[in-house]
C-alpha atoms as a PDB file:
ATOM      1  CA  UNK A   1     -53.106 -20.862  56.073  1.00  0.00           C
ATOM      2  CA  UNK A   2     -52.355 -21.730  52.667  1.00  0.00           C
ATOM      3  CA  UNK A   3     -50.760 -18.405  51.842  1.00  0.00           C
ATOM      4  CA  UNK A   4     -48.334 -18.318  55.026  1.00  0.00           C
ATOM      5  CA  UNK A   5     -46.043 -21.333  53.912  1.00  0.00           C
ATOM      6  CA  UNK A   6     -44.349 -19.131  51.290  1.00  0.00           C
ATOM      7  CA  UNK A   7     -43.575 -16.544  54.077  1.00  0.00           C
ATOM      8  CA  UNK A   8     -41.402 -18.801  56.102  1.00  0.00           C
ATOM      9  CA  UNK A   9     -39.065 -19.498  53.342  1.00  0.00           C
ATOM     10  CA  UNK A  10     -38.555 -15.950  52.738  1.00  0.00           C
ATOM     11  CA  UNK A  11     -37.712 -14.946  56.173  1.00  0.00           C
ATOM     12  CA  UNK A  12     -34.389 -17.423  56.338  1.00  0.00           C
ATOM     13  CA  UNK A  13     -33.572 -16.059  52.804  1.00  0.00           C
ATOM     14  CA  UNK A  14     -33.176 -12.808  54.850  1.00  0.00           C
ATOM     15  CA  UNK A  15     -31.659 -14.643  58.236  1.00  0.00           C
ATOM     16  CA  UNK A  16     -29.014 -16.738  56.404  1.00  0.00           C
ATOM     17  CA  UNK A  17     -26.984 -13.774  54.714  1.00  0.00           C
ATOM     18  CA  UNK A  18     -26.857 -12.052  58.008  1.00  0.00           C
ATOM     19  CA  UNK A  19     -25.400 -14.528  59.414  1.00  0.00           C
ATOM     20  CA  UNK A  20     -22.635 -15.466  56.576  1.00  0.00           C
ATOM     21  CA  UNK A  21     -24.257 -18.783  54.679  1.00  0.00           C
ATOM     22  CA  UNK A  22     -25.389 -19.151  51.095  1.00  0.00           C
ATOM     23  CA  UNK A  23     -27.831 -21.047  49.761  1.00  0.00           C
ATOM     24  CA  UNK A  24     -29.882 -21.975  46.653  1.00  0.00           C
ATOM     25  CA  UNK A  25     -33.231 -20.945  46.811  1.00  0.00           C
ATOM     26  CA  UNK A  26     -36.045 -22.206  44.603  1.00  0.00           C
ATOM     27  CA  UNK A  27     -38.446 -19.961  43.125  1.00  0.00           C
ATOM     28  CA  UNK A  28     -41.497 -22.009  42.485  1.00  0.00           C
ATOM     29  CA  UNK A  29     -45.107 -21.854  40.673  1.00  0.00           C
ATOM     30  CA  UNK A  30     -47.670 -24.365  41.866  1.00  0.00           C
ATOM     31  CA  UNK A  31     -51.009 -25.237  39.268  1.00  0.00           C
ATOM     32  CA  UNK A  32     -52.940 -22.193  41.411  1.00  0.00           C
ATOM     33  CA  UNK A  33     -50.248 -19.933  39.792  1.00  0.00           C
ATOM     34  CA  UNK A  34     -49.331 -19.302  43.371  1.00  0.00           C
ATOM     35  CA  UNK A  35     -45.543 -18.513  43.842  1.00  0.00           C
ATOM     36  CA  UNK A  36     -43.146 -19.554  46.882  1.00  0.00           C
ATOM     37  CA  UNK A  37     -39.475 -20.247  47.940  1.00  0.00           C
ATOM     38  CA  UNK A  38     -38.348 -23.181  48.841  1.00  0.00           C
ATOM     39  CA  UNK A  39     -34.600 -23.940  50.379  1.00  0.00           C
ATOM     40  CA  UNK A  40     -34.258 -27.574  49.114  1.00  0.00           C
ATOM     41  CA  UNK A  41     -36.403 -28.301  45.922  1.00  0.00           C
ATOM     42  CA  UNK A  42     -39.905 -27.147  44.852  1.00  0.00           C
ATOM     43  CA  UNK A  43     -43.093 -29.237  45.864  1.00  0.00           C
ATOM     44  CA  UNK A  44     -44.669 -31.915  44.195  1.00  0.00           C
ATOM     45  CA  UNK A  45     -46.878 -30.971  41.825  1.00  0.00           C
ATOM     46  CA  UNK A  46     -45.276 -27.621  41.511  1.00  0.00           C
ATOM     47  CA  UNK A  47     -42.507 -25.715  38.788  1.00  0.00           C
ATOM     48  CA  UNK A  48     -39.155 -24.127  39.215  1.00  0.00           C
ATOM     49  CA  UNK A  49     -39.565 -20.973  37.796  1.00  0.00           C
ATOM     50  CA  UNK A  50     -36.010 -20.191  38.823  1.00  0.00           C
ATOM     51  CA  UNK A  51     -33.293 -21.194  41.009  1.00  0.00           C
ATOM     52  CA  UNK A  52     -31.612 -18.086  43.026  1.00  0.00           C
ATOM     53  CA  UNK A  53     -28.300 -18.288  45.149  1.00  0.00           C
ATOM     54  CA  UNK A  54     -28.708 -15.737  48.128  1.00  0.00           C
ATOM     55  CA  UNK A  55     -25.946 -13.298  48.652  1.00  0.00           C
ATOM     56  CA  UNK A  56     -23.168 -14.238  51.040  1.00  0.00           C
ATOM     57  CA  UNK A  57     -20.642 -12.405  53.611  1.00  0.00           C
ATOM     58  CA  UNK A  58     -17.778 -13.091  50.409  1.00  0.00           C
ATOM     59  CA  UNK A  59     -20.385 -11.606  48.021  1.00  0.00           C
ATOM     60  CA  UNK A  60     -20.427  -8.074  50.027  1.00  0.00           C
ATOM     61  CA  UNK A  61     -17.741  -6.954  47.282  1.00  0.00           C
ATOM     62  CA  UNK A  62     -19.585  -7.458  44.297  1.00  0.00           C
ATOM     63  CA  UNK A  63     -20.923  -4.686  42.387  1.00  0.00           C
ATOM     64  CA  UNK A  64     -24.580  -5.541  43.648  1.00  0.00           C
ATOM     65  CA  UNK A  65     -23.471  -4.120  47.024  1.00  0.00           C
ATOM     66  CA  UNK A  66     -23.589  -0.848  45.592  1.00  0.00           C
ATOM     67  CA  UNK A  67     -27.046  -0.866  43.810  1.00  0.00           C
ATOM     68  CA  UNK A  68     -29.073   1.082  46.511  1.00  0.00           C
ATOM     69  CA  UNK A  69     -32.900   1.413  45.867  1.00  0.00           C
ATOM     70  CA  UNK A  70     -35.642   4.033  47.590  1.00  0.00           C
ATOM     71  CA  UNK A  71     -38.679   1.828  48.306  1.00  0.00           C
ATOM     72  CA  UNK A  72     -42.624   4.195  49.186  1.00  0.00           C
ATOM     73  CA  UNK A  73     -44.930   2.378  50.960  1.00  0.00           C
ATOM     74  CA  UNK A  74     -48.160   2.042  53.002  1.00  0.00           C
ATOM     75  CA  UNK A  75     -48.440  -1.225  55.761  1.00  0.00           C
ATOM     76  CA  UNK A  76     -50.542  -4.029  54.113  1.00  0.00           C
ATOM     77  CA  UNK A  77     -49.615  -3.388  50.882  1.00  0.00           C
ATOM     78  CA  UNK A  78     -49.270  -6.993  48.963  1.00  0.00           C
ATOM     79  CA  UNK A  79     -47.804  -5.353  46.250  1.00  0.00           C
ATOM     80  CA  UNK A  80     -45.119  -3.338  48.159  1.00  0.00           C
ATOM     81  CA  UNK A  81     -44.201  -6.898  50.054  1.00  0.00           C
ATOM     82  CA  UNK A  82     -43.821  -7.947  46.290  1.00  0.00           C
ATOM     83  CA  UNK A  83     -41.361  -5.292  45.370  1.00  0.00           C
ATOM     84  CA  UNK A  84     -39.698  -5.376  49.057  1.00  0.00           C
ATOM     85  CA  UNK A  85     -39.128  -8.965  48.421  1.00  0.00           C
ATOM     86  CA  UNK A  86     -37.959  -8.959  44.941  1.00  0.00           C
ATOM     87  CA  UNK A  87     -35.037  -6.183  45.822  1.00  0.00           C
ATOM     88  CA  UNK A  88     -34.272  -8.836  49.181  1.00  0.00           C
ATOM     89  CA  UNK A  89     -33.850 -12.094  47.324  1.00  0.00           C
ATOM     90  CA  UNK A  90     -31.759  -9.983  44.743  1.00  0.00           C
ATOM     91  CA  UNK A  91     -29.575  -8.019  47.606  1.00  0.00           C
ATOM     92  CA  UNK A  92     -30.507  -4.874  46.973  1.00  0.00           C
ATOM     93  CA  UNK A  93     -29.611  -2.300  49.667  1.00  0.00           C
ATOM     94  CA  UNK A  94     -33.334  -0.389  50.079  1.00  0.00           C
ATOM     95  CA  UNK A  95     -34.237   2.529  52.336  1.00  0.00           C
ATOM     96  CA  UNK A  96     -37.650   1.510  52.745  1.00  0.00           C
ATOM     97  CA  UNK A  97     -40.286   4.670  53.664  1.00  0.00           C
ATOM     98  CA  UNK A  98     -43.069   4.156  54.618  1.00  0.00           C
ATOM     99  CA  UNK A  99     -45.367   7.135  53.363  1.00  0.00           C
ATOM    100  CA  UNK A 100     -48.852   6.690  55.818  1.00  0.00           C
ATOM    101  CA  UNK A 101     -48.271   9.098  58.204  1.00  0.00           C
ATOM    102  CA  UNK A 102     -45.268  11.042  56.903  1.00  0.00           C
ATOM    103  CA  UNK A 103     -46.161  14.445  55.179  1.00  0.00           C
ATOM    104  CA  UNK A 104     -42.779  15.144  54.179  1.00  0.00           C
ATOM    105  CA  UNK A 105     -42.407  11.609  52.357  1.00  0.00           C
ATOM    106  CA  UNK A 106     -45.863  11.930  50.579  1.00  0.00           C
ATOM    107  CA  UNK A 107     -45.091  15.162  49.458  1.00  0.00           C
ATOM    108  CA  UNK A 108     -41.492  13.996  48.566  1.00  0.00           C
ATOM    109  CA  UNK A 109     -43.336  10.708  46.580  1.00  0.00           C
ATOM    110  CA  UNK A 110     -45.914  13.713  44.714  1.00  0.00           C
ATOM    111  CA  UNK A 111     -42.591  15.436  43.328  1.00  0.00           C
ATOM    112  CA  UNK A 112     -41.656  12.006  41.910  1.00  0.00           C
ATOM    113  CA  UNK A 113     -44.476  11.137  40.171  1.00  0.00           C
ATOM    114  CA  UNK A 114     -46.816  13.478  40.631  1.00  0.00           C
ATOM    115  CA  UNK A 115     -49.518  11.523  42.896  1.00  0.00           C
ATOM    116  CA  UNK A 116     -49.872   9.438  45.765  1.00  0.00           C
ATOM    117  CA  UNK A 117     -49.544   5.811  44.813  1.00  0.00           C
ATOM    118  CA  UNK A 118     -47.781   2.911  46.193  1.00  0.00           C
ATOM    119  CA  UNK A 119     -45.381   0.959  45.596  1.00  0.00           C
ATOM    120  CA  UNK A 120     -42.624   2.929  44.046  1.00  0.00           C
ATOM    121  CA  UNK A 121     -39.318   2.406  44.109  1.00  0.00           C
ATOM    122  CA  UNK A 122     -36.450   4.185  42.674  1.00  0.00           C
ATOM    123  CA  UNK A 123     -33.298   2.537  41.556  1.00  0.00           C
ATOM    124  CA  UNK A 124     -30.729   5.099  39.926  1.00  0.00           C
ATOM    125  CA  UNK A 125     -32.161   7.103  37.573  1.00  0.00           C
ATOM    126  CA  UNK A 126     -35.246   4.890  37.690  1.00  0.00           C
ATOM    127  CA  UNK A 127     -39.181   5.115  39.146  1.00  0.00           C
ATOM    128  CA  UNK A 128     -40.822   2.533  38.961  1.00  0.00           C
ATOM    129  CA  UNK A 129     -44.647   2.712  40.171  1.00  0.00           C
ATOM    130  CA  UNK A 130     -46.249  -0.382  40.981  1.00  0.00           C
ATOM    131  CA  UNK A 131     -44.462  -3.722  41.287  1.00  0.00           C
ATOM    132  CA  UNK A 132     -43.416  -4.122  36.949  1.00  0.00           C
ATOM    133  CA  UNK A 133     -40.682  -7.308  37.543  1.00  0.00           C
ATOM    134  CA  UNK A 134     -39.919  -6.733  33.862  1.00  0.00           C
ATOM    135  CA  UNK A 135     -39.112  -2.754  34.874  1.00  0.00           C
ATOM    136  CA  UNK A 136     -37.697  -3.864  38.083  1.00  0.00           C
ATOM    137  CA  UNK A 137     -35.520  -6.138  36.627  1.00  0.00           C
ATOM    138  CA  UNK A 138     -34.168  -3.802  33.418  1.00  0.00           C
ATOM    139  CA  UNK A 139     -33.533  -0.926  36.223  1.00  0.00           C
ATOM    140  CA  UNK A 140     -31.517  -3.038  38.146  1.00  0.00           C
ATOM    141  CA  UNK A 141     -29.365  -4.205  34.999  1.00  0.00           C
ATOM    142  CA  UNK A 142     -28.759  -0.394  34.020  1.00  0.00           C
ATOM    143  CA  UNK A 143     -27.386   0.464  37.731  1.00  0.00           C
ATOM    144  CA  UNK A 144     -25.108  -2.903  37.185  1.00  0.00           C
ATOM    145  CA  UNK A 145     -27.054  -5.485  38.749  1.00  0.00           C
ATOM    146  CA  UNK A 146     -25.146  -9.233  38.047  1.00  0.00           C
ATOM    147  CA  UNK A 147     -26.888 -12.572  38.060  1.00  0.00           C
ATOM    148  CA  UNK A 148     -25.525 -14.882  41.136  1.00  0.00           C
ATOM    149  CA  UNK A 149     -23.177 -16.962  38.992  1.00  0.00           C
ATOM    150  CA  UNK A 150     -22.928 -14.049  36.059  1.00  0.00           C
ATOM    151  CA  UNK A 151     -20.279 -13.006  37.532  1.00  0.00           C
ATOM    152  CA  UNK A 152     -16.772 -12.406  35.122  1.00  0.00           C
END
């Protein structure tokens, strides 16, 4: 039960900007090293790690709009969830294939990188295999990914 609480948050991080509102959202880190999102503030007893502003209708125009990512997946993969929820909270367009039953995407995923593993996404001229935030985060810089707030 412990582990569903950060799930809620995350599903309103993906409601609100469908439906036009921005928010803060709090990335937090409690002493289990367990990680969640929280709307308001983190817990007691619990760190900010960071605070992240979700994407609004106005922010549609901004250049993250046109970062697209390719996402390969299998169902109950924790560490696809990971990488499907880092490229969310960041508003990252993703085509999201799921690679269990499709031939043609497995063999599409072995011309990529030459095996069947999961999760890999690809953001411009990047592949990334396995959920790497410090890769994820450098590939999205390179295809001109700005920092809520960065903006010029």
């Amino acid at each position: 039960m412990k582990y569903l609480i950060p799930v809620i948050p995350a599903f309103f991080i993906l409601l609100f900007p469908l439906q036009g509102f921005a928010t803060d959202i709090y990335e937090c880190l409690d002493a289990d090293g367990i990680r969640s999102y929280q709307q308001l503030s983190c817990p007691e007893g619990s760190t900010t790690v960071k605070r992240h502003s979700s994407p609004s209708a106005a922010d549609s125009s901004s250049s993250n709009a046109n970062i697209n990512a390719t996402l390969y997946t299998i169902p109950d993969c924790a560490s696809c969830e990971d990488v499907r929820d880092f490229l969310k909270l960041r508003g990252i367009n993703m085509v999201d294939n799921d690679v269990s039953e499709d031939i043609e995407l497995q063999n599409e995923l072995k011309g990529l990188i030459g095996k069947l593993s999961v999760p890999v996404v690809v953001i411009g001229d990047a592949t990334i295999v396995g959920y790497d935030r410090e890769q994820l985060i450098s590939a999205l810089s390179n295809a001109g990914y700005v920092e809520p707030g960065e903006e010029e």
